[in-house]
Protein backbone atom coordinates (compact mmCIF):
# COMPACT_ATOMS: atom_id res chain seq x y z
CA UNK A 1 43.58 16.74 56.12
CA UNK A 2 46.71 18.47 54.99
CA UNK A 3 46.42 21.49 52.89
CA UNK A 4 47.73 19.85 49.68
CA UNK A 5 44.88 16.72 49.97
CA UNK A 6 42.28 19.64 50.45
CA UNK A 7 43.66 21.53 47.36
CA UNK A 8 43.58 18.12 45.14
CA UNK A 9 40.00 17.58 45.89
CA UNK A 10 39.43 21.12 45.56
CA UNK A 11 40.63 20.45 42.22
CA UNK A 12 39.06 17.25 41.26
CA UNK A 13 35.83 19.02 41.74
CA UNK A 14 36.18 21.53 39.75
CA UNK A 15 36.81 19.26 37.22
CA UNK A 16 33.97 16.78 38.06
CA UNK A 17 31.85 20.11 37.73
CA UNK A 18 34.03 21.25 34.56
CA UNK A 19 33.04 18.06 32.41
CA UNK A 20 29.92 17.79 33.43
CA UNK A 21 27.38 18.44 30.26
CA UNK A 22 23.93 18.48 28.82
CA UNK A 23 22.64 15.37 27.17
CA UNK A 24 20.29 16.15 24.83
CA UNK A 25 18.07 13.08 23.05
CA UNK A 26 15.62 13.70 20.27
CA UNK A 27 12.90 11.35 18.19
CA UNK A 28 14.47 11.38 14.41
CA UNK A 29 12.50 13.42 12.17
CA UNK A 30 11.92 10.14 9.80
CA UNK A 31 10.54 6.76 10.69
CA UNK A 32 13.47 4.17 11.29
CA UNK A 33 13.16 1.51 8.38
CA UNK A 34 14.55 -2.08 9.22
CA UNK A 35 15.06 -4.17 6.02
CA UNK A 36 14.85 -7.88 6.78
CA UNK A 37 15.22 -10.66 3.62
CA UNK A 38 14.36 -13.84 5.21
CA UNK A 39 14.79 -16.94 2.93
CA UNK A 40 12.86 -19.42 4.62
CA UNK A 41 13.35 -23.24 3.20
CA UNK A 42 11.36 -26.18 4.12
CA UNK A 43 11.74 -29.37 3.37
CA UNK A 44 9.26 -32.25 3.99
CA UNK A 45 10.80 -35.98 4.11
CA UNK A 46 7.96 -38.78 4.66
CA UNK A 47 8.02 -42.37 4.88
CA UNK A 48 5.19 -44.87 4.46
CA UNK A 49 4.59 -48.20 5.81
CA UNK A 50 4.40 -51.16 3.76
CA UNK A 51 0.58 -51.41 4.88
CA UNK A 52 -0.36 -47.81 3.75
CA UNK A 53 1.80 -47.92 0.30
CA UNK A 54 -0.65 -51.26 -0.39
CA UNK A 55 -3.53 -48.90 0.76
CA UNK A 56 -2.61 -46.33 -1.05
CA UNK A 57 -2.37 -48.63 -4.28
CA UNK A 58 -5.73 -50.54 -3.66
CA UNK A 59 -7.66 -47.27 -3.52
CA UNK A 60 -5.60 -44.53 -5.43
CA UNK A 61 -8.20 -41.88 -5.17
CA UNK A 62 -8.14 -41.83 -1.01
CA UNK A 63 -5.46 -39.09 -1.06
C-alpha cells in the first residue's frame, strides 16, 4: 500500500469511529391508544323454492 491509500483509510476510520453513537430506546411513559371505527355492513339476500314458499304458506307458523 502506498502511503496516501494508508492515510485515506486512516481517515475513513476515524470517521467510521467519529459517527458512531449511542442509541438509546425507552417504553413511553403512557399506554399507546389505537382508535379503530369499524363500520361493519351485512347484508343477507335469500331465495326460496317454489316448494318451500307453498310450505311456508300451508303452515305459516313453522318459521
Amino acid at each position: 500500500m502506498t502511503a496516501s491509500v494508508q492515510w485515506r483509510n486512516f481517515v475513513l476510520m476515524g470517521l467510521m469511529a467519529a459517527s458512531s453513537g449511542c442509541v438509546n430506546v425507552s417504553a413511553p411513559d403512557k399506554p399507546i391508544e389505537i382508535n379503530l371505527n369499524i363500520n361493519v355492513k351485512q347484508e343477507v339476500v335469500y331465495r326460496l323454492d317454489g316448494e318451500a314458499k307453498a310450505a311456508i304458506k300451508a303452515q305459516p307458523g313453522i318459521f
